[in-house]
N, C-alpha and C. Protein backbone atom coordinates (compact mmCIF):
# COMPACT_ATOMS: atom_id res chain seq x y z
N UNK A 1 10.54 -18.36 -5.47
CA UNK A 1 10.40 -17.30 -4.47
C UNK A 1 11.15 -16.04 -4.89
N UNK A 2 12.00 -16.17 -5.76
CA UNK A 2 12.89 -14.57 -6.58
C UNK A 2 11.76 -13.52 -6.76
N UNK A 3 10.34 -13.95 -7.00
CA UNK A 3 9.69 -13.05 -7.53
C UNK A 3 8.89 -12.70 -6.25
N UNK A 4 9.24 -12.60 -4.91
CA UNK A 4 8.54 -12.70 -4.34
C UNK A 4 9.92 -12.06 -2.81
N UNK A 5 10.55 -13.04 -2.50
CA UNK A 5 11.89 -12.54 -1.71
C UNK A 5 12.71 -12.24 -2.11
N UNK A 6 13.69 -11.18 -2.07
CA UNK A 6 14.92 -11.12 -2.56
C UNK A 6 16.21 -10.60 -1.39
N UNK A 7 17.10 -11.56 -1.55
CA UNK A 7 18.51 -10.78 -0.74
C UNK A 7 19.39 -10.62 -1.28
N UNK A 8 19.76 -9.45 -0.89
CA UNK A 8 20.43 -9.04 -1.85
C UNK A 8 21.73 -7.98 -0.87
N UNK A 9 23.27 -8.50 -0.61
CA UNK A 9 24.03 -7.76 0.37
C UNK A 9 23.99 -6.00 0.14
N UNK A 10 23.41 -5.63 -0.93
CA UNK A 10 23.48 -4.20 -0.90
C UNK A 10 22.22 -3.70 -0.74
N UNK A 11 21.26 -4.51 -0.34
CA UNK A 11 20.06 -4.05 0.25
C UNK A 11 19.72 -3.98 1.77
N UNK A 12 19.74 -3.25 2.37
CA UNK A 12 19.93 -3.50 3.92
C UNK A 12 20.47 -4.51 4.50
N UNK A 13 21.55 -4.18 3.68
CA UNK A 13 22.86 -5.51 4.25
C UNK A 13 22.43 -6.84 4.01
N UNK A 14 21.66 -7.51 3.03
CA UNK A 14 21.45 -8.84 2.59
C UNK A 14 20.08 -9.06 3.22
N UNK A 15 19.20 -8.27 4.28
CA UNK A 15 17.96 -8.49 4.86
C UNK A 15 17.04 -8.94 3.83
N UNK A 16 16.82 -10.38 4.08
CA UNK A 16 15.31 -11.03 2.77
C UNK A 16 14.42 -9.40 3.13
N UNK A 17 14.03 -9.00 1.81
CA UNK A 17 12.90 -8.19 1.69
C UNK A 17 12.33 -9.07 0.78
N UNK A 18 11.22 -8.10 0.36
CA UNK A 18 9.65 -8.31 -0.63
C UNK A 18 10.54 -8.46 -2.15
N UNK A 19 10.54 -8.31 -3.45
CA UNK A 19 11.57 -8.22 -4.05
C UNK A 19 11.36 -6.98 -5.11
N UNK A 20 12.06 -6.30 -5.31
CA UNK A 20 12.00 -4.85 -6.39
C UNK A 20 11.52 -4.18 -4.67
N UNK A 21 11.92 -3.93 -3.64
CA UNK A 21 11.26 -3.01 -2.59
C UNK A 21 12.34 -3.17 -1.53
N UNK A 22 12.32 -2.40 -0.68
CA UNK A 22 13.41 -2.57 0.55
C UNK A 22 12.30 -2.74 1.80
N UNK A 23 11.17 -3.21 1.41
CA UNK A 23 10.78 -3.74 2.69
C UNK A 23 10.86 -4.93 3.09
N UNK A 24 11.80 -5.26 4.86
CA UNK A 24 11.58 -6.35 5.28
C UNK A 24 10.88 -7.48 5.29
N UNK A 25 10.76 -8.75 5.17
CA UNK A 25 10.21 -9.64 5.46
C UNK A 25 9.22 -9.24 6.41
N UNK A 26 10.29 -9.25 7.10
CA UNK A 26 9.75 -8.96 8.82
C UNK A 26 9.06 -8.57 9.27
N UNK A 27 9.09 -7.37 8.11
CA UNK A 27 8.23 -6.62 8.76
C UNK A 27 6.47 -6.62 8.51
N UNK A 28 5.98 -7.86 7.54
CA UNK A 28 4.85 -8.08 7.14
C UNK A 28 4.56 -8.90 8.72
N UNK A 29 5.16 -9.62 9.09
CA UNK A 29 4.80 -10.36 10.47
C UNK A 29 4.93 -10.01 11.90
N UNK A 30 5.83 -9.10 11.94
CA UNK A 30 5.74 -7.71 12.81
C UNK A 30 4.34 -6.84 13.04
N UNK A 31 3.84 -6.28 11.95
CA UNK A 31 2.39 -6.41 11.52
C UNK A 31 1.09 -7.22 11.81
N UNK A 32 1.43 -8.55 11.55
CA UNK A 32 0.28 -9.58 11.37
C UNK A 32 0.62 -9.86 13.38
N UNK A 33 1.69 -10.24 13.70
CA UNK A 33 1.85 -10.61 15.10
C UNK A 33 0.83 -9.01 15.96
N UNK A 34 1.11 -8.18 15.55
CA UNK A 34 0.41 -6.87 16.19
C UNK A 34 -0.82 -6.69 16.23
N UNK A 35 -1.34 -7.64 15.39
CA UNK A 35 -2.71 -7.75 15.13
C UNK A 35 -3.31 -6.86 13.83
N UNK A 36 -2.58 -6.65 13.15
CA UNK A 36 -2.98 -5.60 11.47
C UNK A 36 -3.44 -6.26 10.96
N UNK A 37 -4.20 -5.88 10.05
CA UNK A 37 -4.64 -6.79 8.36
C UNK A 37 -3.66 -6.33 7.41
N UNK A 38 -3.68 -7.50 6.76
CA UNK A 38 -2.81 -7.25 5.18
C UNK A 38 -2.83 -6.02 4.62
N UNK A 39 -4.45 -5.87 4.75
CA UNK A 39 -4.60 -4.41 3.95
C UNK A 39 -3.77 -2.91 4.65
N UNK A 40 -4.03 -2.64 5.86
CA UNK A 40 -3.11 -2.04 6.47
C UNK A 40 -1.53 -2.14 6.09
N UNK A 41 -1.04 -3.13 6.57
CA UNK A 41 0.49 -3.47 6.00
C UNK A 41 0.61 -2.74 4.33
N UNK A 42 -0.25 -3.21 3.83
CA UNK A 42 -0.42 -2.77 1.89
C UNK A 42 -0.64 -1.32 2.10
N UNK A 43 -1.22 -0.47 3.04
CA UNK A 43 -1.55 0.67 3.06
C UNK A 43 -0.20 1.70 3.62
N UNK A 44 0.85 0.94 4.18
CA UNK A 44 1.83 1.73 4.88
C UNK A 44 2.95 1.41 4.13
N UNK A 45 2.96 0.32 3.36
CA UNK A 45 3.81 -0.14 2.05
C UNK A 45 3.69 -0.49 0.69
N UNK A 46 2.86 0.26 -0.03
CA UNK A 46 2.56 0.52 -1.23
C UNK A 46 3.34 -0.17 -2.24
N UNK A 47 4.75 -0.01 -2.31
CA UNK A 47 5.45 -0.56 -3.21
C UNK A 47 5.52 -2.37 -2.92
N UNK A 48 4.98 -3.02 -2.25
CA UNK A 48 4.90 -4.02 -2.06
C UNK A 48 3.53 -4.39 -2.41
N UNK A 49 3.43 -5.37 -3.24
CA UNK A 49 2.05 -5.77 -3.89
C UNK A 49 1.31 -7.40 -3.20
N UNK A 50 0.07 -6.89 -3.50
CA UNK A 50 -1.11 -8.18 -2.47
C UNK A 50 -0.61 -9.22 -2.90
N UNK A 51 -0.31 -9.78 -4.47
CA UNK A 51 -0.03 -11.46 -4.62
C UNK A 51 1.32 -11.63 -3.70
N UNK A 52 2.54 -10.73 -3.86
CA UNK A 52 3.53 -10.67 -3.12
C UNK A 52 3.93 -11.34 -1.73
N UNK A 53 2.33 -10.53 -0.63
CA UNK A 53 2.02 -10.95 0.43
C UNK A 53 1.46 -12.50 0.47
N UNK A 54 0.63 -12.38 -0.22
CA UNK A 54 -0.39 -13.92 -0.49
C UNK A 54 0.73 -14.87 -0.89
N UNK A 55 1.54 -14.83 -1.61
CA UNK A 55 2.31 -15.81 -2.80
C UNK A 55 3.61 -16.36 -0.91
N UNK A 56 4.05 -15.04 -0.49
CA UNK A 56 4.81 -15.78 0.75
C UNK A 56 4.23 -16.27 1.99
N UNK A 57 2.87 -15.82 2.18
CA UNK A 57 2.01 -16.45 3.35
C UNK A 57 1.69 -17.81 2.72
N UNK A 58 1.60 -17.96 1.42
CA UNK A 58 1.20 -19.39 0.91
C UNK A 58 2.37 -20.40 1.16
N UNK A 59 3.57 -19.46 0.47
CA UNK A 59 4.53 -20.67 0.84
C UNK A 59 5.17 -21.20 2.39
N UNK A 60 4.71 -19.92 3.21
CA UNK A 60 5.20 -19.93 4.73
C UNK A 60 4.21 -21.34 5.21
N UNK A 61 2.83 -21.34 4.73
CA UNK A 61 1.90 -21.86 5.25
C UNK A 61 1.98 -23.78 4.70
N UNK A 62 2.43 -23.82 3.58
CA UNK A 62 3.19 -24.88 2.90
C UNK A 62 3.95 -25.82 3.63
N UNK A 63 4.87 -24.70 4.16
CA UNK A 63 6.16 -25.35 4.58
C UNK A 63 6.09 -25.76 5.88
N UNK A 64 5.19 -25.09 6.67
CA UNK A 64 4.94 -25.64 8.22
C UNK A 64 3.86 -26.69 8.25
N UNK A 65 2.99 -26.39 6.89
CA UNK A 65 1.89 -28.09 7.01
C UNK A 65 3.18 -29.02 6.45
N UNK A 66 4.07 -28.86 6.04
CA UNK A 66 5.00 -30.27 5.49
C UNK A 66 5.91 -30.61 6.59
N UNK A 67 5.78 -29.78 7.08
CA UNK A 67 6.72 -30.36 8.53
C UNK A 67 6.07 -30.14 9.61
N UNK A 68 4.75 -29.87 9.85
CA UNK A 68 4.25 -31.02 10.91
C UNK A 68 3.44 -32.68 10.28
N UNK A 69 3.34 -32.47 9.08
CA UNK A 69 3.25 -34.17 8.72
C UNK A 69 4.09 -34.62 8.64
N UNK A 70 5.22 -34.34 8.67
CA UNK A 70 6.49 -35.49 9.06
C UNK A 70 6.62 -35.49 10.50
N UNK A 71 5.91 -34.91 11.57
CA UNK A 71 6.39 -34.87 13.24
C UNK A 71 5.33 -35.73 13.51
């Protein structure tokens, strides 16, 4: 995930961003909860790239199918 999240305390105070970018996590799902498309989000944050988005929605999406097959 280095290539993908990074925290880092001298980046908005340790806030996981995208990585090489100071944009929030957050703020891709801030977005998606609002009802945006990716492409939008990619359109208002440029320095953040599509596999970037894809590569952490994959692993977000991973990690909640592995823990509801263990519930």
């Amino acid at each position: 995930m280095s290539n993908i999240v990074s925290c880092n305390p001298k980046v908005l105070g340790g806030t996981p961003v995208f990585a090489g970018t100071r944009v929030p996590i957050e703020s891709l799902f801030d977005y998606l909860r609002g009802g945006h498309a990716i492409d939008y989000f990619l359109e208002q944050f440029p320095t953040v790239r599509r596999e970037q988005v894809e590569a952490l929605l994959d692993e977000v999406m991973a990690k909640t199918l592995s823990r509801e097959a263990t519930v």
